[in-house]
PDB file of N, CA and C in Angstrom:
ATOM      1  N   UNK A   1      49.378 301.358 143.131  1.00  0.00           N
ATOM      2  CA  UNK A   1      47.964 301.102 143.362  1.00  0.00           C
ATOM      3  C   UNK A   1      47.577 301.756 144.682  1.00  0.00           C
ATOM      4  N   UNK A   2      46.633 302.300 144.591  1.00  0.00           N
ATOM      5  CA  UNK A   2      46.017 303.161 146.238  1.00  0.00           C
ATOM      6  C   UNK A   2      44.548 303.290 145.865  1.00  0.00           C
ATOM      7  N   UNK A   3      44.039 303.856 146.677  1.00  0.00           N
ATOM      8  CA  UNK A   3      42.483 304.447 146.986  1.00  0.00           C
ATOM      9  C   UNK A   3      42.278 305.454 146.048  1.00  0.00           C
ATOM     10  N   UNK A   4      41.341 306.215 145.233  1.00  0.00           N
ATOM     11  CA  UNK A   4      41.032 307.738 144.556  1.00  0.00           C
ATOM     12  C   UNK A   4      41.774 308.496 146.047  1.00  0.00           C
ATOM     13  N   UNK A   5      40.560 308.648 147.406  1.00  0.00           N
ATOM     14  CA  UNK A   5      41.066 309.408 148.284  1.00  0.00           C
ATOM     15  C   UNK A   5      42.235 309.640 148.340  1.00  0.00           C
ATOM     16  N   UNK A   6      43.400 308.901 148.201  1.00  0.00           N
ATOM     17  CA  UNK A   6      45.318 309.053 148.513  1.00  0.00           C
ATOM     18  C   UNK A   6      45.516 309.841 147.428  1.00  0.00           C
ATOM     19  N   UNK A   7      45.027 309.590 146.473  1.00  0.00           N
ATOM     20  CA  UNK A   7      45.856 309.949 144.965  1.00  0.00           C
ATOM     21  C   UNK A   7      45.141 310.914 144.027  1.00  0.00           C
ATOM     22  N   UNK A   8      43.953 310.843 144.016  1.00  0.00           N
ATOM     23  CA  UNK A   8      43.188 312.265 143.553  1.00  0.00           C
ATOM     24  C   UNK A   8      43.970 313.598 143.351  1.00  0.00           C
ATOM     25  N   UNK A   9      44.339 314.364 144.677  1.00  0.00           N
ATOM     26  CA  UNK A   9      44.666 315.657 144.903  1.00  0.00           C
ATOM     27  C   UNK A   9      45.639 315.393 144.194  1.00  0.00           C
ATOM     28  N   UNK A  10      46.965 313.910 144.585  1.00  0.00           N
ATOM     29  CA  UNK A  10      47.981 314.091 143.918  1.00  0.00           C
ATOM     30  C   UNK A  10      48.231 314.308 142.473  1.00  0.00           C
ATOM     31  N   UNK A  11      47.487 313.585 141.847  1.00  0.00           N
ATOM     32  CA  UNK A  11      47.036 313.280 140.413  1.00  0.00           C
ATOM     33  C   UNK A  11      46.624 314.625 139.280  1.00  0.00           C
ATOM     34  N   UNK A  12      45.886 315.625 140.603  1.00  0.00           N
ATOM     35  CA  UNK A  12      45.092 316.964 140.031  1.00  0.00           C
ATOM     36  C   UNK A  12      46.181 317.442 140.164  1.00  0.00           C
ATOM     37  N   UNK A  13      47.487 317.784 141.246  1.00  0.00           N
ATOM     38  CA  UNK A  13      48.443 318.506 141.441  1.00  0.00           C
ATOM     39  C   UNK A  13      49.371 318.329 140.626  1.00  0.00           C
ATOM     40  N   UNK A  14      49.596 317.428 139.562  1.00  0.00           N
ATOM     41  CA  UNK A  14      50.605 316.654 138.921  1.00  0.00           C
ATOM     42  C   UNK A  14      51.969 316.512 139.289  1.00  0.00           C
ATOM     43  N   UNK A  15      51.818 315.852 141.100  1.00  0.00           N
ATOM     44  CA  UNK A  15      52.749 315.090 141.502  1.00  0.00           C
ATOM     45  C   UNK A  15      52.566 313.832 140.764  1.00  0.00           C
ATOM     46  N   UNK A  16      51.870 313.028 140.422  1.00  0.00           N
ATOM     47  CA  UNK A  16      51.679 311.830 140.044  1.00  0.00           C
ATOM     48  C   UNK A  16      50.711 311.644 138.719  1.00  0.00           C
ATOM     49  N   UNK A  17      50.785 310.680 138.201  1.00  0.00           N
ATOM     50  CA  UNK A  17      50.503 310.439 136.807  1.00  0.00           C
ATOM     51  C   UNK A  17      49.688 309.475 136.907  1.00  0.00           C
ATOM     52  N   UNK A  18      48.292 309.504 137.117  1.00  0.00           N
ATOM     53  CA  UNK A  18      47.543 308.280 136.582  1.00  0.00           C
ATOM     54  C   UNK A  18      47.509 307.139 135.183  1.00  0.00           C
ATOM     55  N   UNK A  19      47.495 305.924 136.027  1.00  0.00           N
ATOM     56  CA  UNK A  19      48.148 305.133 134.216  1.00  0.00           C
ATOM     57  C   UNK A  19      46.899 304.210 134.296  1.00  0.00           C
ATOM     58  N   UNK A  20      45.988 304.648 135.349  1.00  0.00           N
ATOM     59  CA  UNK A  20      44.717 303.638 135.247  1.00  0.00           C
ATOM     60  C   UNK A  20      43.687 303.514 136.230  1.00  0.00           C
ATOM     61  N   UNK A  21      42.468 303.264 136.037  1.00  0.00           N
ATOM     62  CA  UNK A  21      41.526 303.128 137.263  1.00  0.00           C
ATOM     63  C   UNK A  21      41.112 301.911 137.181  1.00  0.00           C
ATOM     64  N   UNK A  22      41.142 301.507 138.477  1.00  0.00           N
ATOM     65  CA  UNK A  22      39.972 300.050 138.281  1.00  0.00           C
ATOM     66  C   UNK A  22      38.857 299.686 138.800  1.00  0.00           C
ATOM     67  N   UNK A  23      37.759 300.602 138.207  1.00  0.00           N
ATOM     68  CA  UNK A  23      36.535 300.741 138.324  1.00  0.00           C
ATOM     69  C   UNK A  23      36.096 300.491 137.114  1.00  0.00           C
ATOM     70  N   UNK A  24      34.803 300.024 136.769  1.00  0.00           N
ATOM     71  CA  UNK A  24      33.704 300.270 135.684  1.00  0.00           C
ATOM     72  C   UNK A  24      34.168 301.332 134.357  1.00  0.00           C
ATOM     73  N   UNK A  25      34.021 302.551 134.981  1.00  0.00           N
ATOM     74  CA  UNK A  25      33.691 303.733 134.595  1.00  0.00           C
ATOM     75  C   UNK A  25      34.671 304.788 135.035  1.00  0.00           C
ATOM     76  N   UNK A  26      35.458 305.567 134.397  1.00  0.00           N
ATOM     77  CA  UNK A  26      36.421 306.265 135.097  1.00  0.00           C
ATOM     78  C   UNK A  26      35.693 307.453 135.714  1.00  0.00           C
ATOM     79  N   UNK A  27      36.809 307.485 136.191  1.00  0.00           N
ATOM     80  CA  UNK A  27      36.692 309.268 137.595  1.00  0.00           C
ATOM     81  C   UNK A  27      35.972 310.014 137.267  1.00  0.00           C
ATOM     82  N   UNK A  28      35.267 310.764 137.651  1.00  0.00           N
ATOM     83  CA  UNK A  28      34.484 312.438 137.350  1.00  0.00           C
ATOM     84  C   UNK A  28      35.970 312.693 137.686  1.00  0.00           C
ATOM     85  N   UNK A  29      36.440 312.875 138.645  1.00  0.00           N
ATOM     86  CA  UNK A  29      37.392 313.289 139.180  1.00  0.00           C
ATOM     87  C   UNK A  29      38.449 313.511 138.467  1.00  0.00           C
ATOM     88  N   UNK A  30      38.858 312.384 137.714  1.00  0.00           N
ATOM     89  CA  UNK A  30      40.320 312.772 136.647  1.00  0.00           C
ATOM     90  C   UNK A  30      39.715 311.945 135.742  1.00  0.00           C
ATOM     91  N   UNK A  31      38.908 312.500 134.943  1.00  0.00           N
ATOM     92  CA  UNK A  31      38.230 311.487 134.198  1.00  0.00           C
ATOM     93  C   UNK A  31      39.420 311.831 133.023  1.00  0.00           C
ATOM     94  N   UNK A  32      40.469 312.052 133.087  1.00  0.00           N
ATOM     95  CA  UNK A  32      41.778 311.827 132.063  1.00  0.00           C
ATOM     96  C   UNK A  32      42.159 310.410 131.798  1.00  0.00           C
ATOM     97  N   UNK A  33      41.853 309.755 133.394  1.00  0.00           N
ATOM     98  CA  UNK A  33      42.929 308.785 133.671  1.00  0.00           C
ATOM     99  C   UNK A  33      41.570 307.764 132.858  1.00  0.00           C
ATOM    100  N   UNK A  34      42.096 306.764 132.099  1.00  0.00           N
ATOM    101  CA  UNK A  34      41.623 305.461 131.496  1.00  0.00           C
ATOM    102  C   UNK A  34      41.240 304.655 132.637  1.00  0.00           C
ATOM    103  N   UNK A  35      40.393 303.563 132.431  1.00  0.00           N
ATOM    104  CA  UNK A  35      39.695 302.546 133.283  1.00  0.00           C
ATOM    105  C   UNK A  35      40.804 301.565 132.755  1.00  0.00           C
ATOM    106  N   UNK A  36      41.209 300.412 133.559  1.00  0.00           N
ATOM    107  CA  UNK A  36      41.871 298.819 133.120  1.00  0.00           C
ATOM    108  C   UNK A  36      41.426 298.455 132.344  1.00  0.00           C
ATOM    109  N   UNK A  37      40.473 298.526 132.531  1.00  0.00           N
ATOM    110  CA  UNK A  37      39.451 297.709 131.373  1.00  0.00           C
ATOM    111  C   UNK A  37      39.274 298.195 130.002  1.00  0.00           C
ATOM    112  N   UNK A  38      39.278 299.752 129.689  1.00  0.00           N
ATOM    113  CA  UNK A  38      39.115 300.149 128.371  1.00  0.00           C
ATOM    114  C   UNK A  38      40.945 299.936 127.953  1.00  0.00           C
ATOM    115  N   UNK A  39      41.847 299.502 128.848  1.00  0.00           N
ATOM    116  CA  UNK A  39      42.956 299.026 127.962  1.00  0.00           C
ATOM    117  C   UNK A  39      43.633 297.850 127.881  1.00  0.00           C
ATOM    118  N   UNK A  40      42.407 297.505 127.773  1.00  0.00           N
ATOM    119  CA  UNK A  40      42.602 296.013 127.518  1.00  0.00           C
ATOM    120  C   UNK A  40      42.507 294.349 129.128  1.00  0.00           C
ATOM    121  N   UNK A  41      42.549 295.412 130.495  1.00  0.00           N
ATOM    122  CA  UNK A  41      42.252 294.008 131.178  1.00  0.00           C
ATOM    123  C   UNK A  41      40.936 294.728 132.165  1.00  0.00           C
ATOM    124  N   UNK A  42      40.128 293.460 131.173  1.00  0.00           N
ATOM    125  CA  UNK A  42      38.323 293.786 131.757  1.00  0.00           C
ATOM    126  C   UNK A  42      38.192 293.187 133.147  1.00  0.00           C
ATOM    127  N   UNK A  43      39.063 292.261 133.377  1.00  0.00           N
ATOM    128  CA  UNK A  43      39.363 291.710 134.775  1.00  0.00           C
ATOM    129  C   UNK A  43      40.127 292.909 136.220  1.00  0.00           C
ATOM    130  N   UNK A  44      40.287 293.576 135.971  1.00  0.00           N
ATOM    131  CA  UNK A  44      41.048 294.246 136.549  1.00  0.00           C
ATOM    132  C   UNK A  44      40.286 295.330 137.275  1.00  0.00           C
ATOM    133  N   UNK A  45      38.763 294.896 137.815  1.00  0.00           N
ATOM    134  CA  UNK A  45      37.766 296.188 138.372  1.00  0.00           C
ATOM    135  C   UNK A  45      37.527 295.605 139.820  1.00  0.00           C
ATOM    136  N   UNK A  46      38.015 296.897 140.552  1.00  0.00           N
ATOM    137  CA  UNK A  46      37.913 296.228 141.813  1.00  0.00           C
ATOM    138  C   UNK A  46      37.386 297.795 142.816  1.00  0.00           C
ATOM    139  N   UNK A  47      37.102 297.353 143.667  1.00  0.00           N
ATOM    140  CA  UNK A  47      36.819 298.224 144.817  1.00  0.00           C
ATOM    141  C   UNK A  47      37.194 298.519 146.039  1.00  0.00           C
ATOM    142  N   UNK A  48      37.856 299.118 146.971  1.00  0.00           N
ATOM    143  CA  UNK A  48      37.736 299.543 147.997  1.00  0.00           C
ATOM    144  C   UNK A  48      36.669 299.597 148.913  1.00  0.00           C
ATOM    145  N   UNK A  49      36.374 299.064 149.961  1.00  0.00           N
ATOM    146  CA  UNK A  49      35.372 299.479 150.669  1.00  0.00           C
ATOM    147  C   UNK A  49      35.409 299.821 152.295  1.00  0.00           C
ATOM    148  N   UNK A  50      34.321 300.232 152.691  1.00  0.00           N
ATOM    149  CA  UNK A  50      34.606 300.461 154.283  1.00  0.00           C
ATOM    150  C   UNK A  50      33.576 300.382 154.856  1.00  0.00           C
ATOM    151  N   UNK A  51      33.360 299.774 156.043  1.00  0.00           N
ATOM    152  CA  UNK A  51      32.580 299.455 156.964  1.00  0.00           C
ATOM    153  C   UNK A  51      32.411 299.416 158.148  1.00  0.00           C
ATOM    154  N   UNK A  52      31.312 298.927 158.940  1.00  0.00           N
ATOM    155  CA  UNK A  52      31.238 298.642 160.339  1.00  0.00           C
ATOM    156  C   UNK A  52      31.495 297.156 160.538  1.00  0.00           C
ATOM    157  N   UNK A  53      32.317 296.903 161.272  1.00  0.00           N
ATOM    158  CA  UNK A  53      32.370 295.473 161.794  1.00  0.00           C
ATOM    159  C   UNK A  53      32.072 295.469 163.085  1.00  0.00           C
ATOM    160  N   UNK A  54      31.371 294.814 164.177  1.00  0.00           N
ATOM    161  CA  UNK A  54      30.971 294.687 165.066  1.00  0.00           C
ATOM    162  C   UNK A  54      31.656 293.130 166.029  1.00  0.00           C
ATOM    163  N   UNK A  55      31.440 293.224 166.888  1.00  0.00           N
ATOM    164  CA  UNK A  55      32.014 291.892 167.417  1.00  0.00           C
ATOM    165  C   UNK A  55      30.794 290.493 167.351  1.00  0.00           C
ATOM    166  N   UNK A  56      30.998 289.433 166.814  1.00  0.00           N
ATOM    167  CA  UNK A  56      30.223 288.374 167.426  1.00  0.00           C
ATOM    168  C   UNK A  56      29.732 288.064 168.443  1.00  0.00           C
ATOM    169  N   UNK A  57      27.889 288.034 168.589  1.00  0.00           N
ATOM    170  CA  UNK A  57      27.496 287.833 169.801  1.00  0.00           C
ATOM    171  C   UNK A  57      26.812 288.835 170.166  1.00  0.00           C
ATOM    172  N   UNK A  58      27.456 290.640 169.178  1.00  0.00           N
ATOM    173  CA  UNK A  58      26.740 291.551 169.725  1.00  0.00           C
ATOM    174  C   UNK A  58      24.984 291.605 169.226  1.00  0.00           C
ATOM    175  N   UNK A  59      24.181 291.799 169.906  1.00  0.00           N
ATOM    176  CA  UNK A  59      22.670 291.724 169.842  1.00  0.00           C
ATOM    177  C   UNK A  59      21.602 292.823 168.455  1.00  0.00           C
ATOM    178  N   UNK A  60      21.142 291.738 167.940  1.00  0.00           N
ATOM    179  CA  UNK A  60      20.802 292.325 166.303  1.00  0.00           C
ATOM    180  C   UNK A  60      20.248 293.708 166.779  1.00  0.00           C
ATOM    181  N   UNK A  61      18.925 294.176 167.773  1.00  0.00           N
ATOM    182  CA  UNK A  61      19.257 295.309 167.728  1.00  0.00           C
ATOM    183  C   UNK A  61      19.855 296.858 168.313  1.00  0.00           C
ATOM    184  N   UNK A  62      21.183 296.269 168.613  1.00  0.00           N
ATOM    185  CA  UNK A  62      22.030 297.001 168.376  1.00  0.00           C
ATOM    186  C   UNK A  62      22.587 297.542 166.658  1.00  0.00           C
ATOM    187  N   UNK A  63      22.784 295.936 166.083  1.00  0.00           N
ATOM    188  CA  UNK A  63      23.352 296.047 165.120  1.00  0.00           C
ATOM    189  C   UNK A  63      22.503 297.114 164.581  1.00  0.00           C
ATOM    190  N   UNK A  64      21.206 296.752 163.942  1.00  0.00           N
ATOM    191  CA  UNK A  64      20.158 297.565 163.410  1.00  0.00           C
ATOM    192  C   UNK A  64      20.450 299.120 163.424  1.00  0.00           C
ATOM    193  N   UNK A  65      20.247 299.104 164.962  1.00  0.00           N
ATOM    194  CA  UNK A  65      20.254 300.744 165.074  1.00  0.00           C
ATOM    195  C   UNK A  65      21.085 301.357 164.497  1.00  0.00           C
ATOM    196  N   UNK A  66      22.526 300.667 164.955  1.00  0.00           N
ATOM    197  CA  UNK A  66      24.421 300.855 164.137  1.00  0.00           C
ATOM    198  C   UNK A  66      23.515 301.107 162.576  1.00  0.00           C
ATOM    199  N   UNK A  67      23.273 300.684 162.049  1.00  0.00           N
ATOM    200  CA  UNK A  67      23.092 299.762 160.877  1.00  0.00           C
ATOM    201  C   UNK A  67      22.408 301.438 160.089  1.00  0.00           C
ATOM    202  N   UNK A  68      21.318 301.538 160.671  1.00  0.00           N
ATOM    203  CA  UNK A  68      19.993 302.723 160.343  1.00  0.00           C
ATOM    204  C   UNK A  68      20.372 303.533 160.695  1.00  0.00           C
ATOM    205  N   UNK A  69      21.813 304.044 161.805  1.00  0.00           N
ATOM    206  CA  UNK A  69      22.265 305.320 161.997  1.00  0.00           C
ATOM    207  C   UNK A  69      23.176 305.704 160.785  1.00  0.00           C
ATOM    208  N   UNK A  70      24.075 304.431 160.565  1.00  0.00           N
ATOM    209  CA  UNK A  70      25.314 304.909 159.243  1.00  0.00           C
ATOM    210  C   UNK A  70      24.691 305.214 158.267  1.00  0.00           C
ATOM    211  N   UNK A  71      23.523 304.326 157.750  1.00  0.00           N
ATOM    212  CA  UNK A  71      22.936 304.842 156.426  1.00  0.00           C
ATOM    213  C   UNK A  71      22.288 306.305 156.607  1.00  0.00           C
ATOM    214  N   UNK A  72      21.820 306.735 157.786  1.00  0.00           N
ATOM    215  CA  UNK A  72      21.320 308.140 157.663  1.00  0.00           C
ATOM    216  C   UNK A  72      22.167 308.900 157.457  1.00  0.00           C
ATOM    217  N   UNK A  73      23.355 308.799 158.362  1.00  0.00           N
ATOM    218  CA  UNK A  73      24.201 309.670 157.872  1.00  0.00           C
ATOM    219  C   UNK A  73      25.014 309.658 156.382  1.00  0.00           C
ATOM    220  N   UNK A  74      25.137 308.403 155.918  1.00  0.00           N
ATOM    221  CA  UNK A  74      25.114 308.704 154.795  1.00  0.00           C
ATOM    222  C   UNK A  74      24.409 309.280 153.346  1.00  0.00           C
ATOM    223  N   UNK A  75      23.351 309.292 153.656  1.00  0.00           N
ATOM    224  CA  UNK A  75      22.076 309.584 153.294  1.00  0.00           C
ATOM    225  C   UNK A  75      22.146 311.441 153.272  1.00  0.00           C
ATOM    226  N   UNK A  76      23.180 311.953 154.391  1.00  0.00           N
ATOM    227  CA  UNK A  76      22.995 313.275 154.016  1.00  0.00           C
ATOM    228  C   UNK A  76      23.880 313.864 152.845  1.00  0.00           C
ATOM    229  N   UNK A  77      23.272 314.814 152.304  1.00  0.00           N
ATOM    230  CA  UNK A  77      23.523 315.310 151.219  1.00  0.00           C
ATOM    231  C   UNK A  77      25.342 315.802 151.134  1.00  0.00           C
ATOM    232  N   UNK A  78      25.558 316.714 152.579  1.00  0.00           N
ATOM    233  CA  UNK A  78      26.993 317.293 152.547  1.00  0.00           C
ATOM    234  C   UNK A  78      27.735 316.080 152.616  1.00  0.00           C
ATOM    235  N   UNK A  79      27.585 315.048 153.094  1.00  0.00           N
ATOM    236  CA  UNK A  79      28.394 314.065 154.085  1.00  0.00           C
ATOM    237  C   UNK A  79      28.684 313.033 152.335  1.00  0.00           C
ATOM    238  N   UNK A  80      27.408 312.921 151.296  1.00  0.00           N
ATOM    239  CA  UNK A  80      27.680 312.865 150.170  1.00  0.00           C
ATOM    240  C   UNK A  80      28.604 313.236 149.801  1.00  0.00           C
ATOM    241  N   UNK A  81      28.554 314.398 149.228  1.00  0.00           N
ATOM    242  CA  UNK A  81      29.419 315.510 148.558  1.00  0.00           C
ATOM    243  C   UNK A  81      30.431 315.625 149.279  1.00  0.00           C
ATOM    244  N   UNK A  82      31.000 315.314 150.358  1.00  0.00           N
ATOM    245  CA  UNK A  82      32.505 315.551 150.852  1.00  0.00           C
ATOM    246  C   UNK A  82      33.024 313.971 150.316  1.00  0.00           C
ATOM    247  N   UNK A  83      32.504 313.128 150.601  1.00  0.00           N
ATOM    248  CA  UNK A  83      32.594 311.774 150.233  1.00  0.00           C
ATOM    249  C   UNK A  83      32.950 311.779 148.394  1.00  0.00           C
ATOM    250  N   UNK A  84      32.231 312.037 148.150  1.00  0.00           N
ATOM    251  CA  UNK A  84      32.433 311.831 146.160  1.00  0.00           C
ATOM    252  C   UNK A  84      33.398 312.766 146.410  1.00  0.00           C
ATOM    253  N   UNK A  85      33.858 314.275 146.766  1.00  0.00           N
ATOM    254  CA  UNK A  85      35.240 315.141 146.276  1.00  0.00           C
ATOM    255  C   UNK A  85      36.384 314.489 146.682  1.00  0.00           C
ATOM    256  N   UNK A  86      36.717 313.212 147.515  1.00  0.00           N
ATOM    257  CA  UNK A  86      37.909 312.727 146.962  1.00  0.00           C
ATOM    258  C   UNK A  86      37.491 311.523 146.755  1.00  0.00           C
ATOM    259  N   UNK A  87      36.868 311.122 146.282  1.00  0.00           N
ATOM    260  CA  UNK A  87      36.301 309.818 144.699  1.00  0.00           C
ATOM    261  C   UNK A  87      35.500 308.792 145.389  1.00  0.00           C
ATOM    262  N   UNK A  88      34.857 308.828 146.872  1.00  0.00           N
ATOM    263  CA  UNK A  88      34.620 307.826 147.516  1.00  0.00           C
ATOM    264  C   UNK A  88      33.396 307.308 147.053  1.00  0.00           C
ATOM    265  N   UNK A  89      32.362 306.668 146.854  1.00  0.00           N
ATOM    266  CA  UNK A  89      30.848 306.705 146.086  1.00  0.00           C
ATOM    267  C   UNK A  89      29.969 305.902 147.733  1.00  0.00           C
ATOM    268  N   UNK A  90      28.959 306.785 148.483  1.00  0.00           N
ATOM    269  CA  UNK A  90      28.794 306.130 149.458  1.00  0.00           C
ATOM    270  C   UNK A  90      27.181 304.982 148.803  1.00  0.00           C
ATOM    271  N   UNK A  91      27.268 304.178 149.251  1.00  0.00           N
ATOM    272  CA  UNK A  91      26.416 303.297 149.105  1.00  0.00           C
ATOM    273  C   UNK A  91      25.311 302.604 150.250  1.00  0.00           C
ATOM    274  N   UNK A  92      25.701 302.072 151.509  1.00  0.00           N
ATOM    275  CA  UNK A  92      25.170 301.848 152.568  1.00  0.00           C
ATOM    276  C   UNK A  92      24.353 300.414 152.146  1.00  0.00           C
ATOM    277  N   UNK A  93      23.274 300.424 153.254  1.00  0.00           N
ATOM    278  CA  UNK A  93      23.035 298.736 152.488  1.00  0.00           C
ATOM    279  C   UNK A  93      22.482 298.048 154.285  1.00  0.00           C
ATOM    280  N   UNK A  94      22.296 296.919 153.835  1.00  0.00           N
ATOM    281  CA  UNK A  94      21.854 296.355 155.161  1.00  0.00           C
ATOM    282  C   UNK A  94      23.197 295.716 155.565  1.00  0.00           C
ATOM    283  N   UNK A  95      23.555 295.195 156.718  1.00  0.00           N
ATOM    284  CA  UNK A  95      24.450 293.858 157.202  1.00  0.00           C
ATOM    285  C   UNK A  95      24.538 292.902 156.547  1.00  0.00           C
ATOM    286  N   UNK A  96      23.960 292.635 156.245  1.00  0.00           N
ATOM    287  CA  UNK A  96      23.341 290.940 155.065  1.00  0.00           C
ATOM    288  C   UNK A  96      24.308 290.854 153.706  1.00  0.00           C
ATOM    289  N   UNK A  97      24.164 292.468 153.641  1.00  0.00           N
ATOM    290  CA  UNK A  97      24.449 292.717 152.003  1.00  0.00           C
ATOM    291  C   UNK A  97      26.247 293.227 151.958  1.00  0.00           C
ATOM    292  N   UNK A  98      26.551 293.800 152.930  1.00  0.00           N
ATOM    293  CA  UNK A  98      27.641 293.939 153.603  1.00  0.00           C
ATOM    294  C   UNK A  98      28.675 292.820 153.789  1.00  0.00           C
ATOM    295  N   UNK A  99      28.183 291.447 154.083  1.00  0.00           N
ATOM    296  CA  UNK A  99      28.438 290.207 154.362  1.00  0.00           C
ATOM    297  C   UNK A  99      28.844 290.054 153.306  1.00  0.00           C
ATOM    298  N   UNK A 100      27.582 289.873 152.261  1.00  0.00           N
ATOM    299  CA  UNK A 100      27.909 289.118 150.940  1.00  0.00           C
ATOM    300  C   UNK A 100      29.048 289.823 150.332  1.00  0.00           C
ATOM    301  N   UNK A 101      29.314 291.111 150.494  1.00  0.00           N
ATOM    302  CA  UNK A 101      30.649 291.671 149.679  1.00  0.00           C
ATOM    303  C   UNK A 101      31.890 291.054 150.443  1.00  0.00           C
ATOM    304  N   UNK A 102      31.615 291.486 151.584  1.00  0.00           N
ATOM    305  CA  UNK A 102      33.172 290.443 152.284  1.00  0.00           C
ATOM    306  C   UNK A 102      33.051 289.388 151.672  1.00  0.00           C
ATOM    307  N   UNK A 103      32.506 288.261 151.470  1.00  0.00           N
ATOM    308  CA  UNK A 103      32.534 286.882 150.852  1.00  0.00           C
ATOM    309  C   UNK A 103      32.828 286.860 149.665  1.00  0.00           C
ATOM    310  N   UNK A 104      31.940 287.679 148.920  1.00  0.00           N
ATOM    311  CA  UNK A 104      32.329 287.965 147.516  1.00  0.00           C
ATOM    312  C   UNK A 104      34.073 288.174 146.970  1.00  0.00           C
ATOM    313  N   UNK A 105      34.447 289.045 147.778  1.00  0.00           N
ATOM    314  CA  UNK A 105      35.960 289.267 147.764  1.00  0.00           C
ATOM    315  C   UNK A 105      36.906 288.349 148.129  1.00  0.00           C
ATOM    316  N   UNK A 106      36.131 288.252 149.423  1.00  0.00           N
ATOM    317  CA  UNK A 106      37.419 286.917 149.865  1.00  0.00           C
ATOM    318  C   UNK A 106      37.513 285.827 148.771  1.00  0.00           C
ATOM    319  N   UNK A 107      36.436 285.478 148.481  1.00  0.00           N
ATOM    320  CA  UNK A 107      36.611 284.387 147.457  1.00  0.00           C
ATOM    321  C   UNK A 107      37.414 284.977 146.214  1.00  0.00           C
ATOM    322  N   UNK A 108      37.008 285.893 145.689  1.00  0.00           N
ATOM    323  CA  UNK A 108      37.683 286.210 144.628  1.00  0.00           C
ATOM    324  C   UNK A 108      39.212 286.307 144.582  1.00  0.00           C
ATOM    325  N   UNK A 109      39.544 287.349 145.751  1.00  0.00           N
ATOM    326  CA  UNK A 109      40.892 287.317 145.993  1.00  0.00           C
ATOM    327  C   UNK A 109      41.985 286.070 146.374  1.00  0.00           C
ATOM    328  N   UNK A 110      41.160 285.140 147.214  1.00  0.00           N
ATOM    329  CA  UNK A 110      41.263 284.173 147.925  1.00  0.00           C
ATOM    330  C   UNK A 110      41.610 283.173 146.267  1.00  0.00           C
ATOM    331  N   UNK A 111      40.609 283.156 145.352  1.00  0.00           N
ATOM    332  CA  UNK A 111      40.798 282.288 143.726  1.00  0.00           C
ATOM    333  C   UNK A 111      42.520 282.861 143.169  1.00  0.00           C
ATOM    334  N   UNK A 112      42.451 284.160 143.337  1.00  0.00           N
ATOM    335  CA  UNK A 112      43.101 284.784 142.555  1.00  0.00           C
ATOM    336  C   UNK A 112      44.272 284.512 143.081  1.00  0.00           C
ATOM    337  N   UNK A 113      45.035 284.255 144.423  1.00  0.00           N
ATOM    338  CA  UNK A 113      46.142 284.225 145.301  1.00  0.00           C
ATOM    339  C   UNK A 113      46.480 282.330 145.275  1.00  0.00           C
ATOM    340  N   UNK A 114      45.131 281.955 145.085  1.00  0.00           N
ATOM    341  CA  UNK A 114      45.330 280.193 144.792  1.00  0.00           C
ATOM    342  C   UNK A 114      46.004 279.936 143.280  1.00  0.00           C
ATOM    343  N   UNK A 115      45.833 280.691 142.772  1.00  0.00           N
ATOM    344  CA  UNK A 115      46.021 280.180 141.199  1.00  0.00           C
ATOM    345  C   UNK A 115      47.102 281.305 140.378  1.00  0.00           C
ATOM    346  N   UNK A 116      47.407 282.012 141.213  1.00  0.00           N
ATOM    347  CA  UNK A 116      48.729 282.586 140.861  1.00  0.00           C
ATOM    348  C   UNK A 116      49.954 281.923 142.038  1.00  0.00           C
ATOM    349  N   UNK A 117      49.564 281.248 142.679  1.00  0.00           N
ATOM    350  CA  UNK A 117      50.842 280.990 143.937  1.00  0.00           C
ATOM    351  C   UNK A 117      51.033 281.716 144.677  1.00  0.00           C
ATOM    352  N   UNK A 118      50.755 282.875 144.768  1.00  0.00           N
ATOM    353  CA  UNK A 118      50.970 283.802 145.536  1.00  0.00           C
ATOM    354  C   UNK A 118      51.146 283.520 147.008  1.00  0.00           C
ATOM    355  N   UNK A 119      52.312 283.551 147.917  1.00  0.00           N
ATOM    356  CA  UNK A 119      52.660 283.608 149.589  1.00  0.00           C
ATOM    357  C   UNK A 119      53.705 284.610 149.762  1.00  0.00           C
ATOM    358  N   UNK A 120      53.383 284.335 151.308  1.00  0.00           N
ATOM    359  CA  UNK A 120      54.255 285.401 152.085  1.00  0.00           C
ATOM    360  C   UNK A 120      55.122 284.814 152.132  1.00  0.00           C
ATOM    361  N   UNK A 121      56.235 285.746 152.183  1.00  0.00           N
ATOM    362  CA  UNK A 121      57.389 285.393 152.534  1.00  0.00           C
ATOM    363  C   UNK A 121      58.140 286.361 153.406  1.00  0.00           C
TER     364      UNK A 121
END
């Protein structure tokens, strides 16, 4: 299991063998490789993501500005297109909405690690 970014090139180079994606919708990229879900586990769609985290306490507008600078730059067209050629999909978004995906996950993962047993050892 890895990122598109790690495994893409490898995948196109056929060092490595894709046996699955777990997204929605498979790759432009190696759209060879099958989704989890079209083989059978519809549960199995997940995402990668990346962000700004800031420290607590720091002053909203700061955040903002942080906030309205990343989306511009994401917003540009090349910075796109280098982004999607190794599978990344940029999205951007407010803080708020940013939040709710951390939560969203934690919980999910957080369900998923409760009810399989899952610990460190």
């Amino acid at each position: 299991m890895n990122a598109p970014p790690a495994v893409v090139s490898q995948i196109k180079a056929g060092r490595l063998r894709g046996i699955g994606i777990a997204s929605r919708e498979r790759s432009p990229l190696v759209p060879e490789v099958p989704t989890f879900a079209e083989q059978g586990y519809p549960d199995a769609v997940t995402a990668t993501w990346f962000g700004l985290i800031v420290r607590g306490g720091t002053p909203r507008e700061i955040i903002g500005r942080l906030n309205s600078e990343f989306n511009a730059a994401l917003a540009i067209p090349e910075v796109r297109e280098k982004l999607g050629n190794v599978g990344m999909t940029t999205v951007g978004g407010s803080p708020e909405q940013f939040a709710a995906t951390i939560r969203r996950d934690t919980e999910r993962w957080g369900n998923i690690i409760k009810q399989r047993g899952i610990t460190i050892e």
